[in-house]
Protein backbone atom coordinates (compact mmCIF):
# COMPACT_ATOMS: atom_id res chain seq x y z
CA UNK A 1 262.70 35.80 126.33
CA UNK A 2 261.54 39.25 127.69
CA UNK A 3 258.85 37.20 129.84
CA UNK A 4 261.31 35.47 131.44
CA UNK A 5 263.12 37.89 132.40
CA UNK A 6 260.22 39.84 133.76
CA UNK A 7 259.34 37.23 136.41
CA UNK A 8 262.80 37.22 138.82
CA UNK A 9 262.48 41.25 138.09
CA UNK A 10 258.61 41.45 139.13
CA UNK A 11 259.64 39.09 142.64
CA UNK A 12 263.29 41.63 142.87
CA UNK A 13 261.27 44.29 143.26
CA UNK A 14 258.59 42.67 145.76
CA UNK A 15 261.24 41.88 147.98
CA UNK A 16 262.92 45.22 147.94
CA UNK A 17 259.06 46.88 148.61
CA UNK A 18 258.25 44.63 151.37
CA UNK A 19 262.08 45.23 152.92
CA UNK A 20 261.71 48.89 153.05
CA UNK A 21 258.49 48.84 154.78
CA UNK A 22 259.75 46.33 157.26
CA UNK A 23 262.38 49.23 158.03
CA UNK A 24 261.56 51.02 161.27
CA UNK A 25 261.70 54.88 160.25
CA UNK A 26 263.49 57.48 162.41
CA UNK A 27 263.47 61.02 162.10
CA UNK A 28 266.49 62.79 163.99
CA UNK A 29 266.00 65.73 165.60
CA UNK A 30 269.17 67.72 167.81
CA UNK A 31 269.14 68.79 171.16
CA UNK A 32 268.40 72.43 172.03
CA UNK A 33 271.07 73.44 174.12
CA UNK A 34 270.82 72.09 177.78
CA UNK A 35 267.61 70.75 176.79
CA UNK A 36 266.86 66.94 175.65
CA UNK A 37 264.17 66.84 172.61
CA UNK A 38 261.89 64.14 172.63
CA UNK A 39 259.30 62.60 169.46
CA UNK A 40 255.82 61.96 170.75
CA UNK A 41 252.25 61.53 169.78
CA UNK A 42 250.41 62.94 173.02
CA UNK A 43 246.98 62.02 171.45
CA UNK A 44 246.17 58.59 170.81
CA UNK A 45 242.86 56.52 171.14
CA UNK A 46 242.16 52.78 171.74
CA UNK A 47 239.47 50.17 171.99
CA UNK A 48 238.68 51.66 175.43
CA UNK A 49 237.09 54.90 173.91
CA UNK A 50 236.65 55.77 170.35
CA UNK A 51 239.80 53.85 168.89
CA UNK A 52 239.79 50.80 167.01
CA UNK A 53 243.28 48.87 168.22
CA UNK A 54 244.13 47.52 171.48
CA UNK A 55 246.93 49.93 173.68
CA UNK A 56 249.65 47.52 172.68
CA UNK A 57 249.41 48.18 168.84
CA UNK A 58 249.73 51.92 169.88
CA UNK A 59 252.93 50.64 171.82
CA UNK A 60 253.96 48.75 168.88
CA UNK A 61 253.17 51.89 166.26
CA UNK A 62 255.43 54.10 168.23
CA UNK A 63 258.24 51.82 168.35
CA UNK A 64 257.96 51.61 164.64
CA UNK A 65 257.99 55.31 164.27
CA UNK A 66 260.83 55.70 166.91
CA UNK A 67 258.63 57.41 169.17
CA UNK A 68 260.33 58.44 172.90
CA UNK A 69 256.45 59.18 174.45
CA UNK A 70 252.77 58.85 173.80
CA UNK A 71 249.74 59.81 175.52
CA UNK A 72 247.23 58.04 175.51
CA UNK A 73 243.68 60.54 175.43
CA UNK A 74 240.92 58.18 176.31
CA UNK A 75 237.77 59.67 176.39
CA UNK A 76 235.70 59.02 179.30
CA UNK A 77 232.36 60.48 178.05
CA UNK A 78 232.07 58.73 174.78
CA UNK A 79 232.77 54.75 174.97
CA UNK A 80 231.41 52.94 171.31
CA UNK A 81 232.85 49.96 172.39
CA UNK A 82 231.18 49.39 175.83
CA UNK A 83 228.95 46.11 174.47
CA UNK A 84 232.52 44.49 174.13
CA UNK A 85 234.42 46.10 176.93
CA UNK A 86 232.14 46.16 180.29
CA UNK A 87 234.83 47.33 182.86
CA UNK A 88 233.95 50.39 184.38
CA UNK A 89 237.97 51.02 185.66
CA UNK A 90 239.02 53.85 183.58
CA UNK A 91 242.68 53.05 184.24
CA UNK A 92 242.18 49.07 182.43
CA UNK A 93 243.84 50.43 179.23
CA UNK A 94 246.71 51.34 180.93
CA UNK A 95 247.24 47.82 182.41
């Protein structure tokens, strides 16, 4: 009987995992006086220097986080990834 009953619990408490990571977090932070407060992450890489995701997952992450700005830091010096990405336009991960 307690086997049973372990199964629909086990697949309860799957759903309710996978739910609250599905959540998009948000951290509030006021205003300081006349002054508007934004959340950012002004230092971010991609595939188009020493990152490993494309600029749209970086997009995507700070949507997720509630982000109001990121930078992205590109080096121009060090590019791993230039046998897969041959463009020489330094502004292609902005487009």
């Amino acid at each position: 009987m307690r086997k049973i009953l372990l199964i629909p619990m086990f697949f309860a408490l799957l759903a309710l995992t996978v739910s609250a990571q599905l959540r998009k977090t948000s951290l509030h932070f006021p205003d300081a006086g006349s002054y508007k407060v934004l959340k950012g992450d002004f230092h971010m890489h991609t595939v188009f220097s020493d990152g490993v995701v494309w600029p749209v997952t970086r997009v995507e992450e700070a949507y997720n986080e509630d982000l109001d700005v990121i930078a992205l830091s590109e080096h121009i010096e060090y590019r791993p990834h230039t046998k897969d990405i041959t463009t020489t336009d330094h502004n292609r991960s902005y487009e």
